[in-house]
PDB file of N, CA and C in Angstrom:
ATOM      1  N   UNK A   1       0.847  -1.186   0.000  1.00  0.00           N
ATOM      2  CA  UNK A   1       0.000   0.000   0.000  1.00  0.00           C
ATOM      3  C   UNK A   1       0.883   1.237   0.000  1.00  0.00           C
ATOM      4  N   UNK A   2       0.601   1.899  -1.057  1.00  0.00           N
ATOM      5  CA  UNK A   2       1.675   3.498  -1.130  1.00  0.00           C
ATOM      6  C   UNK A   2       0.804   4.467  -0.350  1.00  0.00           C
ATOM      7  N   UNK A   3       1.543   5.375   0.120  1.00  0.00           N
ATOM      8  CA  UNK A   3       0.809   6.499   0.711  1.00  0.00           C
ATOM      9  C   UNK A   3       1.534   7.759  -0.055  1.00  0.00           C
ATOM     10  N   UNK A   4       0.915   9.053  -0.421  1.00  0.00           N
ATOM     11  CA  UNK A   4       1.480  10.256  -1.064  1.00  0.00           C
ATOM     12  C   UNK A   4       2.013  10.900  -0.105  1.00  0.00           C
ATOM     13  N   UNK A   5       2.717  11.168   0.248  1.00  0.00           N
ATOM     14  CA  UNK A   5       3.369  12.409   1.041  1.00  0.00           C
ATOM     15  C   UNK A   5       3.888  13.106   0.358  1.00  0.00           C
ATOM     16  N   UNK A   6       3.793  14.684   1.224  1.00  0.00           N
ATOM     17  CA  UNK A   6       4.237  15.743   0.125  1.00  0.00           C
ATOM     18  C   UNK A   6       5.428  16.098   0.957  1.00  0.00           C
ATOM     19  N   UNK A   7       6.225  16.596  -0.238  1.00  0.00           N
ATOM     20  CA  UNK A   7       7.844  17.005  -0.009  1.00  0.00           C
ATOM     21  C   UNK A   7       7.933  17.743   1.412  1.00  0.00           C
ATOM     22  N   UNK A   8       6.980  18.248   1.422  1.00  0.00           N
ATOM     23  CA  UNK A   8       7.308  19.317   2.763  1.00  0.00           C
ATOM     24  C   UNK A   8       7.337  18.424   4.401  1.00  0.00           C
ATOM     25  N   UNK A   9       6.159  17.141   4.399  1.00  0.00           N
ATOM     26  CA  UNK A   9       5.980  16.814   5.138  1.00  0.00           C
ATOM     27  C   UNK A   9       7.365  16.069   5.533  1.00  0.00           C
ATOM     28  N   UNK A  10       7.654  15.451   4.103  1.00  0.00           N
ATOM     29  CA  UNK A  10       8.730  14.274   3.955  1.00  0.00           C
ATOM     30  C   UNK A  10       9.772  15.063   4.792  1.00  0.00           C
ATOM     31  N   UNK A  11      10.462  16.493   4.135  1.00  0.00           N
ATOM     32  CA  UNK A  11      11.377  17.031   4.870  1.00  0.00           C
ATOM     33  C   UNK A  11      11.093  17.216   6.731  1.00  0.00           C
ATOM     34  N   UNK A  12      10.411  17.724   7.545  1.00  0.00           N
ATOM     35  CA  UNK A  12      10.335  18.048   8.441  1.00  0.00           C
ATOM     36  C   UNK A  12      10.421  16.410   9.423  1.00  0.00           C
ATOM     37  N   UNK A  13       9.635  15.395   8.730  1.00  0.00           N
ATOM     38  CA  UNK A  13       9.822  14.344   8.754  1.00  0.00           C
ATOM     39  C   UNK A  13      10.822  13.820   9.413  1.00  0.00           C
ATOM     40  N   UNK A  14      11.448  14.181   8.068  1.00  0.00           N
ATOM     41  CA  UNK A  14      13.189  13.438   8.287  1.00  0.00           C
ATOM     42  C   UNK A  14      13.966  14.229   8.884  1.00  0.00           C
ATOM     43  N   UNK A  15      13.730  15.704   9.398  1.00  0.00           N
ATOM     44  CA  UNK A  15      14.560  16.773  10.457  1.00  0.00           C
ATOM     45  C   UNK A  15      14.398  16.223  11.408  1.00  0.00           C
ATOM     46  N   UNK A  16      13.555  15.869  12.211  1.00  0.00           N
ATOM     47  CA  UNK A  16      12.648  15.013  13.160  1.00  0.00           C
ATOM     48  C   UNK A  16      13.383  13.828  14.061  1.00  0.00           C
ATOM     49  N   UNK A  17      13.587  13.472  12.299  1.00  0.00           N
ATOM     50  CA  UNK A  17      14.078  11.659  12.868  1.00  0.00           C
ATOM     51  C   UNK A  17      15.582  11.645  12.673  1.00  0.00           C
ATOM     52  N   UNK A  18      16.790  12.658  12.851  1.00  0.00           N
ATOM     53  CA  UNK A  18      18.143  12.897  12.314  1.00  0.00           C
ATOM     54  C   UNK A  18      18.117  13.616  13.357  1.00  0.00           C
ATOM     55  N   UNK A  19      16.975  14.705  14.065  1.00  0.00           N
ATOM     56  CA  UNK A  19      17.638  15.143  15.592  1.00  0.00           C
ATOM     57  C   UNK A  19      17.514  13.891  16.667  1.00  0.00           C
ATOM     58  N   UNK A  20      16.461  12.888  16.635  1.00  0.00           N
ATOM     59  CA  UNK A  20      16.535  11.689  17.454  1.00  0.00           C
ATOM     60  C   UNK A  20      17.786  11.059  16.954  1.00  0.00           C
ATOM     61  N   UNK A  21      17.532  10.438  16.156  1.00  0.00           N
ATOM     62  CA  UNK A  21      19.259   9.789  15.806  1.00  0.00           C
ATOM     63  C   UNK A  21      20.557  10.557  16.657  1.00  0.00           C
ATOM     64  N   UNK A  22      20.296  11.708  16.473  1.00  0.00           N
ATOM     65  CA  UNK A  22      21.741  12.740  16.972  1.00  0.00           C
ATOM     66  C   UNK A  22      21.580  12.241  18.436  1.00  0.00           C
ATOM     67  N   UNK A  23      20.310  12.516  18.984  1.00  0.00           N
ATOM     68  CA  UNK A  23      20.789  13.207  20.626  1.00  0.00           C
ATOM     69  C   UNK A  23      20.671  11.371  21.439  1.00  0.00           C
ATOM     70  N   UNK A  24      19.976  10.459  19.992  1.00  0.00           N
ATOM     71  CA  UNK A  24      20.116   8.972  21.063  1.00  0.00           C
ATOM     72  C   UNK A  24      21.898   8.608  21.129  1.00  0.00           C
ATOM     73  N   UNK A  25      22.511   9.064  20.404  1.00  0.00           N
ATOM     74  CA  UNK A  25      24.059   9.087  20.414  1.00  0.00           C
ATOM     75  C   UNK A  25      24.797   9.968  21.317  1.00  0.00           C
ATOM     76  N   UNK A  26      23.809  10.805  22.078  1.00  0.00           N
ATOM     77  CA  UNK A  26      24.438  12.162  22.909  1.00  0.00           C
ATOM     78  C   UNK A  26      25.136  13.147  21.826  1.00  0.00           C
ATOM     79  N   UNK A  27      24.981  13.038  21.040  1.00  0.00           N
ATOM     80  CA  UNK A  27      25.516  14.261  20.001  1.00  0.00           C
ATOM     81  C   UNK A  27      24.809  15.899  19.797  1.00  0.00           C
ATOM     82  N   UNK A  28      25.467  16.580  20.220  1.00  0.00           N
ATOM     83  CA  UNK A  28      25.129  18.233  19.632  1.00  0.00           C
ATOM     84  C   UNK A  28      25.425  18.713  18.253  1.00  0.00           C
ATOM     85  N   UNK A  29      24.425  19.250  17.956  1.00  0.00           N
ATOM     86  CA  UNK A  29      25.075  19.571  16.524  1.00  0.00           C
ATOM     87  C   UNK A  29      26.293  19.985  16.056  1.00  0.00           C
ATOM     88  N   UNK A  30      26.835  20.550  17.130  1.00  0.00           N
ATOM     89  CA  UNK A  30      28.008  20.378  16.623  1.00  0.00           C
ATOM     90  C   UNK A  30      29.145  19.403  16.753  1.00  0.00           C
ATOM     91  N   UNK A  31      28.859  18.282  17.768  1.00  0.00           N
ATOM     92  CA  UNK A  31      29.412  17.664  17.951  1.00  0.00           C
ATOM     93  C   UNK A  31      29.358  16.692  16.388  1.00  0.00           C
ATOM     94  N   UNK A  32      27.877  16.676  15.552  1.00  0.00           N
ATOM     95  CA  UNK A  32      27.507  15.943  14.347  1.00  0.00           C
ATOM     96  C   UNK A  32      28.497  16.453  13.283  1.00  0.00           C
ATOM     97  N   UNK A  33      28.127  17.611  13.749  1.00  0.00           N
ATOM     98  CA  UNK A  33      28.981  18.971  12.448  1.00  0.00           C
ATOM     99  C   UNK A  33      30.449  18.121  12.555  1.00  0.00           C
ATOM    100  N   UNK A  34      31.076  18.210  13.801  1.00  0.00           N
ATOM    101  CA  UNK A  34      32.637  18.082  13.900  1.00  0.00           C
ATOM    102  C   UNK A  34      32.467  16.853  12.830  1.00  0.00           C
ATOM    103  N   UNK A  35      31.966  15.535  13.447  1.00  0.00           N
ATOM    104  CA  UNK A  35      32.028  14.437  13.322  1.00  0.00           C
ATOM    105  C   UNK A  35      32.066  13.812  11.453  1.00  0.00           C
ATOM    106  N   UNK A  36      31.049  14.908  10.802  1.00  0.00           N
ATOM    107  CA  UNK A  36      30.348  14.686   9.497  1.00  0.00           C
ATOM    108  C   UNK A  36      31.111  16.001   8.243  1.00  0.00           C
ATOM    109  N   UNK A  37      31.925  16.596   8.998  1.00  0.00           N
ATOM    110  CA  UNK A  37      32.611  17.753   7.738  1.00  0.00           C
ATOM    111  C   UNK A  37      31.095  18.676   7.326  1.00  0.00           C
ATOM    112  N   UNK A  38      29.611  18.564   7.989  1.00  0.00           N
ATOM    113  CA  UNK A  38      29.017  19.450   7.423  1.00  0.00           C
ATOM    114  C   UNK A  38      28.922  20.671   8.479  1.00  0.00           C
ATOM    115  N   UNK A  39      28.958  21.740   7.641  1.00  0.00           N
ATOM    116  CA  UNK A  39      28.614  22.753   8.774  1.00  0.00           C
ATOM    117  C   UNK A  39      27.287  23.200  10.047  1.00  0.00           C
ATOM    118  N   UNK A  40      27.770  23.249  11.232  1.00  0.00           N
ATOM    119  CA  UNK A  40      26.508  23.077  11.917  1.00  0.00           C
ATOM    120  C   UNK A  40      25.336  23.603  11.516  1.00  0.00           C
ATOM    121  N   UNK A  41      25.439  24.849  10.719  1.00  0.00           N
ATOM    122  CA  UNK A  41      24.207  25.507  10.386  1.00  0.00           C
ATOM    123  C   UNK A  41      23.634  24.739   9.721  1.00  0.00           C
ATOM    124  N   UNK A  42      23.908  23.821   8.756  1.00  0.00           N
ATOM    125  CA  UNK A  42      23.718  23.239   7.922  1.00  0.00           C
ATOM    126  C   UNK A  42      22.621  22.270   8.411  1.00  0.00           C
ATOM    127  N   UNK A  43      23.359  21.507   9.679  1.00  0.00           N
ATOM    128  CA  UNK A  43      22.710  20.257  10.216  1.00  0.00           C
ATOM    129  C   UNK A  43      21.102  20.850  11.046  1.00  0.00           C
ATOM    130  N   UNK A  44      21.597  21.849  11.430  1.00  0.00           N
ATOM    131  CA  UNK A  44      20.378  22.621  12.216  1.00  0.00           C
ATOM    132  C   UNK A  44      19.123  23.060  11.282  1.00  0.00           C
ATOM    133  N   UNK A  45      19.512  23.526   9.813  1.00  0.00           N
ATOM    134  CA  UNK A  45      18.571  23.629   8.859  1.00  0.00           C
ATOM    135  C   UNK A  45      17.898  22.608   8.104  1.00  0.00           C
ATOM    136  N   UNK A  46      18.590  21.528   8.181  1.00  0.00           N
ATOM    137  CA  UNK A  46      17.798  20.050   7.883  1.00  0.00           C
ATOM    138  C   UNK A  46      17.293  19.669   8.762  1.00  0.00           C
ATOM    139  N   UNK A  47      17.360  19.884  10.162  1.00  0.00           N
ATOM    140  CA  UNK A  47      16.664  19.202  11.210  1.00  0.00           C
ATOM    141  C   UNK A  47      15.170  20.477  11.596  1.00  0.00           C
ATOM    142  N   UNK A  48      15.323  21.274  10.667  1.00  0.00           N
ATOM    143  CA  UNK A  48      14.174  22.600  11.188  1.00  0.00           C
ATOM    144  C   UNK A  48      13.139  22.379   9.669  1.00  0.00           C
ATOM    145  N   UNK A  49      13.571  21.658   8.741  1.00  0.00           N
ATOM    146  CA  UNK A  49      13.437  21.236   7.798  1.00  0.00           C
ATOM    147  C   UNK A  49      12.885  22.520   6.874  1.00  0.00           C
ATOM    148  N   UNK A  50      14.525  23.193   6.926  1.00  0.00           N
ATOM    149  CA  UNK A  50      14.620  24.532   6.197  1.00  0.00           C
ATOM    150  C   UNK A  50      15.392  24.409   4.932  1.00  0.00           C
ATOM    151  N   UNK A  51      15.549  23.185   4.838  1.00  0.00           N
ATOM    152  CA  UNK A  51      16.851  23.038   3.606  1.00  0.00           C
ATOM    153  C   UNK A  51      16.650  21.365   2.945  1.00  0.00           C
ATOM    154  N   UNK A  52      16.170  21.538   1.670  1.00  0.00           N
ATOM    155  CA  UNK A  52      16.377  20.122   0.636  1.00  0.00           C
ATOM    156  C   UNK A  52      17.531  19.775   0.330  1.00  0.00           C
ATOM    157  N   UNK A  53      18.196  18.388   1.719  1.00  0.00           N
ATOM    158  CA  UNK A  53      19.730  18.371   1.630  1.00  0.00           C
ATOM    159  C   UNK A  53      20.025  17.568   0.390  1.00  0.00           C
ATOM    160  N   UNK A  54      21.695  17.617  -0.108  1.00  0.00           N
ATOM    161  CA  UNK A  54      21.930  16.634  -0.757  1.00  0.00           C
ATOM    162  C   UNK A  54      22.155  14.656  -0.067  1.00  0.00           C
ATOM    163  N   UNK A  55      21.979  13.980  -0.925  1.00  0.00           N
ATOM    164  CA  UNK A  55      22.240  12.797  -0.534  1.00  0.00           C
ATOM    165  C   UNK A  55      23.673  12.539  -0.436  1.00  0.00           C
ATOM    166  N   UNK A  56      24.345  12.979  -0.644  1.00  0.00           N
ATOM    167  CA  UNK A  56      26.009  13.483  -0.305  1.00  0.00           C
ATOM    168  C   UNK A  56      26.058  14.086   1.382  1.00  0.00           C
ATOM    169  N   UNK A  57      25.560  14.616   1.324  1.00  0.00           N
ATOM    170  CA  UNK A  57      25.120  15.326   2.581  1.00  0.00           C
ATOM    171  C   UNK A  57      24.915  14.606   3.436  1.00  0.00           C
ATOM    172  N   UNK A  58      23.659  13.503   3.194  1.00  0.00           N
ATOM    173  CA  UNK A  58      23.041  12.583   4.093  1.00  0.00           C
ATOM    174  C   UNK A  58      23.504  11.220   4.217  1.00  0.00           C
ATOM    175  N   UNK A  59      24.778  11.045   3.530  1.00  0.00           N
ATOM    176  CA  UNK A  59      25.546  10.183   3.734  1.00  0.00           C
ATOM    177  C   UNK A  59      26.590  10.526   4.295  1.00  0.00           C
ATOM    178  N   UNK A  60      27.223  11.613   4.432  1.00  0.00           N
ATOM    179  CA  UNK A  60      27.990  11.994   5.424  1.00  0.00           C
ATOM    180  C   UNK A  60      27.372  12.104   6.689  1.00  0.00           C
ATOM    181  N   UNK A  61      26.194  12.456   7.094  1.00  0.00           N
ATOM    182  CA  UNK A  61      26.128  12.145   8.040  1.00  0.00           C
ATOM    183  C   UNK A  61      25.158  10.985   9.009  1.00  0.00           C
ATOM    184  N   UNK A  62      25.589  10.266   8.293  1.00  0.00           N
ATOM    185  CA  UNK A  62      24.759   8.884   8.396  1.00  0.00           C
ATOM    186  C   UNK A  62      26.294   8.161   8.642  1.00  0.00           C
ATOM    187  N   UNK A  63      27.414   8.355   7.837  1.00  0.00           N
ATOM    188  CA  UNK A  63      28.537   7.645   8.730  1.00  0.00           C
ATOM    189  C   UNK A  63      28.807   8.046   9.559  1.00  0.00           C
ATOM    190  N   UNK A  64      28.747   9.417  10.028  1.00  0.00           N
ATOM    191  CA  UNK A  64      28.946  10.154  11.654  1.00  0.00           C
ATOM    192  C   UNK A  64      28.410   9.533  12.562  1.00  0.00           C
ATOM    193  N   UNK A  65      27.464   9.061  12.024  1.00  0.00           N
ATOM    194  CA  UNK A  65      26.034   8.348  13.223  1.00  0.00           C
ATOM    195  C   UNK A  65      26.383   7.025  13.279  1.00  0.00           C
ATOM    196  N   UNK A  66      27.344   6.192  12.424  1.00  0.00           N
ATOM    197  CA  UNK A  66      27.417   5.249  12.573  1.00  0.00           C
ATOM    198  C   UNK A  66      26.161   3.925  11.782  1.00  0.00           C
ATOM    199  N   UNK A  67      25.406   4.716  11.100  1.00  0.00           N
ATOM    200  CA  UNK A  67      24.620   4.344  10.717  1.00  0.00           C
ATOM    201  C   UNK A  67      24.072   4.116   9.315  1.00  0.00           C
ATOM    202  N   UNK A  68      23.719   3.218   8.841  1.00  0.00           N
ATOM    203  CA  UNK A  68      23.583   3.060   6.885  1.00  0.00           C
ATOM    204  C   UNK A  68      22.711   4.096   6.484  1.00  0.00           C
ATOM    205  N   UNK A  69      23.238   4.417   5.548  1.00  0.00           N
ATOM    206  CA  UNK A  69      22.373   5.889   5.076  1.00  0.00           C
ATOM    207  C   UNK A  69      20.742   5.509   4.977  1.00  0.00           C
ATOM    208  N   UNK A  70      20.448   4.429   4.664  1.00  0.00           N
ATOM    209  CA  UNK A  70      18.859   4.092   4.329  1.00  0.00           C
ATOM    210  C   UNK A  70      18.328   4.196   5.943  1.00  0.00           C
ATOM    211  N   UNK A  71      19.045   4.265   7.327  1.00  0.00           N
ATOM    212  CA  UNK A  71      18.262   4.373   8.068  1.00  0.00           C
ATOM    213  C   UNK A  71      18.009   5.680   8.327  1.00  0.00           C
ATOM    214  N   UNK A  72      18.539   6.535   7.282  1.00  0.00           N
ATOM    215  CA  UNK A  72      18.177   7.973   8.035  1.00  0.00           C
ATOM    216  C   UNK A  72      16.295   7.935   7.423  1.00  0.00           C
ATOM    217  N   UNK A  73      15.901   7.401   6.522  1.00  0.00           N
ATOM    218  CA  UNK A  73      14.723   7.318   5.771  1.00  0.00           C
ATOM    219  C   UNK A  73      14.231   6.526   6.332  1.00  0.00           C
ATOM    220  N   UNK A  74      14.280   5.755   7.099  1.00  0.00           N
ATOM    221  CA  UNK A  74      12.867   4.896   7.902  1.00  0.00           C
ATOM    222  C   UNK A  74      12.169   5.712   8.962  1.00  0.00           C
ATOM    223  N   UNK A  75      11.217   6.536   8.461  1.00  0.00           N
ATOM    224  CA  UNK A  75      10.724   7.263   9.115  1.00  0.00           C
ATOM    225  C   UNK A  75       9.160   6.969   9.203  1.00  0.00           C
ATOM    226  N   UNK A  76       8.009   6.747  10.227  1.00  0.00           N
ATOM    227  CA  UNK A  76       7.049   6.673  10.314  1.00  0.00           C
ATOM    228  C   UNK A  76       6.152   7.450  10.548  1.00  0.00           C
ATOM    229  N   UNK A  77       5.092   7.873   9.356  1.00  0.00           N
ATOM    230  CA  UNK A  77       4.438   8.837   9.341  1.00  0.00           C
ATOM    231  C   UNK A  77       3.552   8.702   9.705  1.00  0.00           C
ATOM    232  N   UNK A  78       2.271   9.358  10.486  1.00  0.00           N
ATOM    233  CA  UNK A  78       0.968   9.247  10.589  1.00  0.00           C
ATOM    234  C   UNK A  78       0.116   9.440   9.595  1.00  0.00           C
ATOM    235  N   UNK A  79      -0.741   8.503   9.874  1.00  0.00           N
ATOM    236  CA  UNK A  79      -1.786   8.509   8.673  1.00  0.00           C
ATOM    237  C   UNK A  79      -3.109   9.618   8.821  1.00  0.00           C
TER     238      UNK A  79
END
């Protein structure tokens, strides 16, 4: 069963579920920033879901996290 979600939701979404990821690791953004070469502002504007990151992006910091990039996308939406 597909469900439509719209881009906007998708983003805030996934800001959402990348600040849980961060802080279940004890990480501050900048501690992510240090960790991932992206700049903190950066990480703070994907997590406010102010910015359509690259997947370059989200694979850098998905190895920071220790984590396969496809889990930054398992995100569960309400219906």
């Amino acid at each position: 069963m597909s469900m439509d979600i719209s881009e906007d939701i998708f983003l805030k979404e996934l800001g959402v579920h990348l600040r849980k990821l961060r802080e279940k690791n004890s990480l501050s953004q900048q501690d992510l920033a240090n960790d991932s070469s992206v700049p903190k502002i950066q990480i703070g504007r994907i997590e406010r879901a102010e910015v359509n990151t690259t997947v370059k992006t989200l694979v850098k910091i998905a190895n920071a996290l220790n984590i396969e990039p496809k889990e930054l996308f398992e995100i569960v939406f309400k219906k």
